[in-house]
C-alpha atoms as a PDB file:
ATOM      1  CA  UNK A   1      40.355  11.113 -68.091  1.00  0.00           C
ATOM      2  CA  UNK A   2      38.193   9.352 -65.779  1.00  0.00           C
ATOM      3  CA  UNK A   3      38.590  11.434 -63.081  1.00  0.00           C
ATOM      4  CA  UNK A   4      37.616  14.517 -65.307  1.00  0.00           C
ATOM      5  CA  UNK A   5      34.353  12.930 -66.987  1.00  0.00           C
ATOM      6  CA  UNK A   6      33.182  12.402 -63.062  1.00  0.00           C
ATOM      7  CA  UNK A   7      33.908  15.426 -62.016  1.00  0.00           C
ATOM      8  CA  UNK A   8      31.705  16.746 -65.008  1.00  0.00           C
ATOM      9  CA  UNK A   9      29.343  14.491 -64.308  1.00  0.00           C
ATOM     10  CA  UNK A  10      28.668  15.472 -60.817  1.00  0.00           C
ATOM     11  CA  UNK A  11      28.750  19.148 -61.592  1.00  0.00           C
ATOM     12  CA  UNK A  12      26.234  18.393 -64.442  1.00  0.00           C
ATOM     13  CA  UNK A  13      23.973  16.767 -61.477  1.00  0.00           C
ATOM     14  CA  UNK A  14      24.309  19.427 -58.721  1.00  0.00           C
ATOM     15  CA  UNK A  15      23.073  21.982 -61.510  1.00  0.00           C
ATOM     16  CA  UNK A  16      20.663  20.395 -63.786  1.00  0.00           C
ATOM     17  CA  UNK A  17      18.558  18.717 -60.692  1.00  0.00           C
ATOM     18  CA  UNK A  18      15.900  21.487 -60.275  1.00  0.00           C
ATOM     19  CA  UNK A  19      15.504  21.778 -63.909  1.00  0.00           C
ATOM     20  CA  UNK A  20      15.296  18.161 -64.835  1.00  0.00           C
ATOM     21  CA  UNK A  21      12.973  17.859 -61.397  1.00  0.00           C
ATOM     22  CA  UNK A  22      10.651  20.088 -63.366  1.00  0.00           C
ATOM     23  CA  UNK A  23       9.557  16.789 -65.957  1.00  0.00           C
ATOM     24  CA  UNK A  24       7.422  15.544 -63.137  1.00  0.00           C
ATOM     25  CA  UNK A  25       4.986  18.597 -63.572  1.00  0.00           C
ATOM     26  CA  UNK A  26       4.204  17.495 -67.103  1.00  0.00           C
ATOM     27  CA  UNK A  27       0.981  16.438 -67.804  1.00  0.00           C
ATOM     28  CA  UNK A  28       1.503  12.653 -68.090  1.00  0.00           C
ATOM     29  CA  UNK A  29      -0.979  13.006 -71.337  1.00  0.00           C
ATOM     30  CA  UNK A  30       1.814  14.827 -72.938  1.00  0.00           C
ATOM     31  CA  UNK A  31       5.211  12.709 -71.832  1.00  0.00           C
ATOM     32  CA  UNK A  32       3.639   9.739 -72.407  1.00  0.00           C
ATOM     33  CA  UNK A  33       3.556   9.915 -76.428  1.00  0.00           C
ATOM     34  CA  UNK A  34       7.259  10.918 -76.719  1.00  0.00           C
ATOM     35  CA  UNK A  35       8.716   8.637 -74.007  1.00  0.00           C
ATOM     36  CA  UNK A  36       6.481   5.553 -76.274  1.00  0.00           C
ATOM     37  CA  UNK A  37       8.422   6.951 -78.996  1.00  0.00           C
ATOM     38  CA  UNK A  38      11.870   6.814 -77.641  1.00  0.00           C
ATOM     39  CA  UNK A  39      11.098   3.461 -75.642  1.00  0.00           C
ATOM     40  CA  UNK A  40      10.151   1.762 -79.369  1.00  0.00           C
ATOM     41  CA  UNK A  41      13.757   3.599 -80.851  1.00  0.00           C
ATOM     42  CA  UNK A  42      15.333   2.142 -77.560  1.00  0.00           C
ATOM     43  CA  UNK A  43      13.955  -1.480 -77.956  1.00  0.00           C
ATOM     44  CA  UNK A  44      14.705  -1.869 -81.548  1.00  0.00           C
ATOM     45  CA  UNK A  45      17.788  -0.476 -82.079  1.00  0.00           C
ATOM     46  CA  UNK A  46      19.308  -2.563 -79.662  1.00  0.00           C
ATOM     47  CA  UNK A  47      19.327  -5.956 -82.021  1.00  0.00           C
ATOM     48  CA  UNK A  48      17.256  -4.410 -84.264  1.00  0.00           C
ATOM     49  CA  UNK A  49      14.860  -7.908 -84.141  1.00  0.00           C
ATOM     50  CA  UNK A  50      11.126  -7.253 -84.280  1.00  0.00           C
ATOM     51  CA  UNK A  51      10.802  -9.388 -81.432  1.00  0.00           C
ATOM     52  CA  UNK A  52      12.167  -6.783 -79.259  1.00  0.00           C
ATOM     53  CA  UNK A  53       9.334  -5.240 -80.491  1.00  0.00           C
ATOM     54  CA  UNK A  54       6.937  -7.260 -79.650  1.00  0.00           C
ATOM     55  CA  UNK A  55       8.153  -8.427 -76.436  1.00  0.00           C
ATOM     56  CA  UNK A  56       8.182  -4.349 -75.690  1.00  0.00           C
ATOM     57  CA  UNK A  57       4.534  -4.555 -76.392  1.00  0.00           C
ATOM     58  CA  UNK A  58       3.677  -7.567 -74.412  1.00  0.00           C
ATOM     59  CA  UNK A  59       5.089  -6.247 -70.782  1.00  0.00           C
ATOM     60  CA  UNK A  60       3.128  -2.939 -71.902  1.00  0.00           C
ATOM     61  CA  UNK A  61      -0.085  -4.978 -71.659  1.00  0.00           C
ATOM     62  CA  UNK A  62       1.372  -6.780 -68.959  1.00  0.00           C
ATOM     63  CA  UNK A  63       1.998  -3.876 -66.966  1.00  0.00           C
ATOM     64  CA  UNK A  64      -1.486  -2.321 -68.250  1.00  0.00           C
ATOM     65  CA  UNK A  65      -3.567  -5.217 -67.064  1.00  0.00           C
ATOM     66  CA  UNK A  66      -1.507  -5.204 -63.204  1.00  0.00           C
ATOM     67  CA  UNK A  67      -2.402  -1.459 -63.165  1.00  0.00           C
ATOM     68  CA  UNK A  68      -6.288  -2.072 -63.509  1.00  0.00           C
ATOM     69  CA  UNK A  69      -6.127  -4.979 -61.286  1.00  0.00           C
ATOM     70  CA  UNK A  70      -4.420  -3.195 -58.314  1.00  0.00           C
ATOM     71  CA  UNK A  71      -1.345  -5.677 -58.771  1.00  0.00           C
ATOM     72  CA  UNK A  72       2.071  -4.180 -57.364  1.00  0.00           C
ATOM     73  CA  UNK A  73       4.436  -3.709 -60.295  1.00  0.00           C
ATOM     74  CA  UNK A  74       7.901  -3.463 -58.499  1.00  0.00           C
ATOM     75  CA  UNK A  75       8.107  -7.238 -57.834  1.00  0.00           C
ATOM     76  CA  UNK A  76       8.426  -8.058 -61.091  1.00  0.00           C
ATOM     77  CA  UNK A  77      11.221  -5.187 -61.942  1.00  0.00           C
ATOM     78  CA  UNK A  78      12.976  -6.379 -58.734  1.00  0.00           C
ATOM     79  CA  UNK A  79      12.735 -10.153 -60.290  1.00  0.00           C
ATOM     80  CA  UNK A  80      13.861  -8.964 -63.470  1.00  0.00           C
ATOM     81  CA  UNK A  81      17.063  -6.837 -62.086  1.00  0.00           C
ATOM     82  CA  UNK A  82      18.036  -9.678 -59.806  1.00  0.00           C
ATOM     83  CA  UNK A  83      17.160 -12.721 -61.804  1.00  0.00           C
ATOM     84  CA  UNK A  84      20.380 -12.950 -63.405  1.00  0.00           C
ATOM     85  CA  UNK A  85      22.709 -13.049 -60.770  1.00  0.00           C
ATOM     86  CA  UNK A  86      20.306 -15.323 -58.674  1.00  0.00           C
ATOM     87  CA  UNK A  87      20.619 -17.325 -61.313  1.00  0.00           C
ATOM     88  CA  UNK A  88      24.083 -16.885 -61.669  1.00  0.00           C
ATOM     89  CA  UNK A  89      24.830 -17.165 -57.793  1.00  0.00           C
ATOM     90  CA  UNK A  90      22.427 -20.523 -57.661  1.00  0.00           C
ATOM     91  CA  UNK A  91      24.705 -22.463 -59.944  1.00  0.00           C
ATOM     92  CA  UNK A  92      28.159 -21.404 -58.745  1.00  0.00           C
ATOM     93  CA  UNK A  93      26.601 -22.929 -55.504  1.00  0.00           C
ATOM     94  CA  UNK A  94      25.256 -26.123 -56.575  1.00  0.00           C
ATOM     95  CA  UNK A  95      28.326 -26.772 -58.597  1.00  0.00           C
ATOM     96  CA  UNK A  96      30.901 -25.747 -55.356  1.00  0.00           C
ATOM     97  CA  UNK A  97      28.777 -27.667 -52.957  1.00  0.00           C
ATOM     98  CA  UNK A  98      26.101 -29.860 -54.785  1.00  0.00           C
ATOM     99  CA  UNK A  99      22.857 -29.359 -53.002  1.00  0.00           C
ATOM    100  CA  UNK A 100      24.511 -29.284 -49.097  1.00  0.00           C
ATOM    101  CA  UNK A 101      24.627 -25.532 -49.530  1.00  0.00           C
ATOM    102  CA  UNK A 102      20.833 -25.699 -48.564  1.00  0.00           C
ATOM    103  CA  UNK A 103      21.518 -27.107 -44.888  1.00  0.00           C
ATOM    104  CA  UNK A 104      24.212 -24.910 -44.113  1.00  0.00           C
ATOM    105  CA  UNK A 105      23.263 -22.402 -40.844  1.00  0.00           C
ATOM    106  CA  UNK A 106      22.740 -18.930 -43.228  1.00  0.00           C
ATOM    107  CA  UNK A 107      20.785 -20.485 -45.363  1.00  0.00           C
ATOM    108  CA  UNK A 108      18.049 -21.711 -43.327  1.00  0.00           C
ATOM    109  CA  UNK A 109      18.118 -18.509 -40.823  1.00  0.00           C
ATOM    110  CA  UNK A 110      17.774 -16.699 -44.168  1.00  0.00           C
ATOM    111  CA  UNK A 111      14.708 -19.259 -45.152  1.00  0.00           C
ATOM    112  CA  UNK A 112      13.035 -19.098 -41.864  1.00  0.00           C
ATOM    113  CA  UNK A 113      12.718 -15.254 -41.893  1.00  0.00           C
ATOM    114  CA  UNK A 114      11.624 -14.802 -45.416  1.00  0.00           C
ATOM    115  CA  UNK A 115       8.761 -17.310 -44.332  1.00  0.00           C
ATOM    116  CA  UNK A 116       8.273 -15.573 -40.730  1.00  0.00           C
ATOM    117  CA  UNK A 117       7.918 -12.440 -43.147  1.00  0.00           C
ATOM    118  CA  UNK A 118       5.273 -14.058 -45.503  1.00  0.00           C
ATOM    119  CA  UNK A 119       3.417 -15.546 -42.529  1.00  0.00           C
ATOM    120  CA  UNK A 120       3.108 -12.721 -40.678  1.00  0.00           C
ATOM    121  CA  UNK A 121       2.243 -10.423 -43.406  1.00  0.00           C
ATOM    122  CA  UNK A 122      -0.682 -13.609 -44.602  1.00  0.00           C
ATOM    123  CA  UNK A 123      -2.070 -13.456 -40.895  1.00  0.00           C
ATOM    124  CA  UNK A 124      -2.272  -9.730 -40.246  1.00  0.00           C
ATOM    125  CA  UNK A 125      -4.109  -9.340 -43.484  1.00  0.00           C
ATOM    126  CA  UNK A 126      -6.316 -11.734 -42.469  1.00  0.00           C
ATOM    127  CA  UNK A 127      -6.461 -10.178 -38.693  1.00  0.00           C
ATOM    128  CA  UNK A 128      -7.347  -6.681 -41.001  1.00  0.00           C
ATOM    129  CA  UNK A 129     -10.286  -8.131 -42.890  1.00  0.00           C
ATOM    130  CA  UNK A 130     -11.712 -10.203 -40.038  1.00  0.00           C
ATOM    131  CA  UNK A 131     -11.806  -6.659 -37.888  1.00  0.00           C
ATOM    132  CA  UNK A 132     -13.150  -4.888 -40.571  1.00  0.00           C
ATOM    133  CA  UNK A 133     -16.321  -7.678 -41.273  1.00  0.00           C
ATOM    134  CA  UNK A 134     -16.745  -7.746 -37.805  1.00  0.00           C
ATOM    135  CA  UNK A 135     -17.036  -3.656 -37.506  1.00  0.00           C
ATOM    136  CA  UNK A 136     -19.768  -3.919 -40.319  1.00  0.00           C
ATOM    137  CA  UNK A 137     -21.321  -6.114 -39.214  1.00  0.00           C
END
């Protein structure tokens, strides 16, 4: 049955594409009201609690006040996707090997480029903005 609900599905995909591509010519004025609408449905109806409600409304804002200060919004979705098996992966580890886990050879390769990556992106900012005081000026 599988097999036949996948084989649907792809067909569904190959020939609804174009025609489903066609939503991001809306005017967002217009999408925007009835994807609220199903969004609220969605939220509630899932525990039907008012604080899914609420909490709904609170990363609206949240997301409202990162767009008017120029904040990048896909770190947060990326912390929210991941944060549970992070979380998940982080204990398994400390309970298998206590806190040695840290010391082990992946780990701190792992460590040392994420910071090398931080660093560098820190000092060619800075490198940008210094070039571009010293052009105006």
């Amino acid at each position: 049955m599988r097999v036949i609900a996948n084989i649907i599905g792809a067909t569904a995909c190959l020939f609804l594409t174009k025609p489903i591509s066609r939503f991001s010519l809306i005017e967002p004025s217009k999408l925007v009201p009835f994807l609220a609408i199903i969004l609220i449905i969605g939220a509630y109806q899932t525990s039907q609690h008012w604080g899914d409600l609420l909490l709904f409304v609170l990363l609206g804002i949240i997301g409202w006040v990162m767009v008017q200060l120029d904040w990048p919004r896909a770190p947060i979705l990326i912390g929210f996707v991941l944060a549970l098996a992070a979380e998940r992966y982080l204990w398994i580890s400390v309970s298998r090997f206590d806190w040695e886990w840290v010391y082990r050879p992946g780990v701190i390769t792992i460590a040392g480029i994420i910071i090398l990556i931080f660093a560098s992106s820190y000092w060619i900012s800075k490198l940008g903005a210094l070039r571009g005081a010293k052009s105006k000026g």
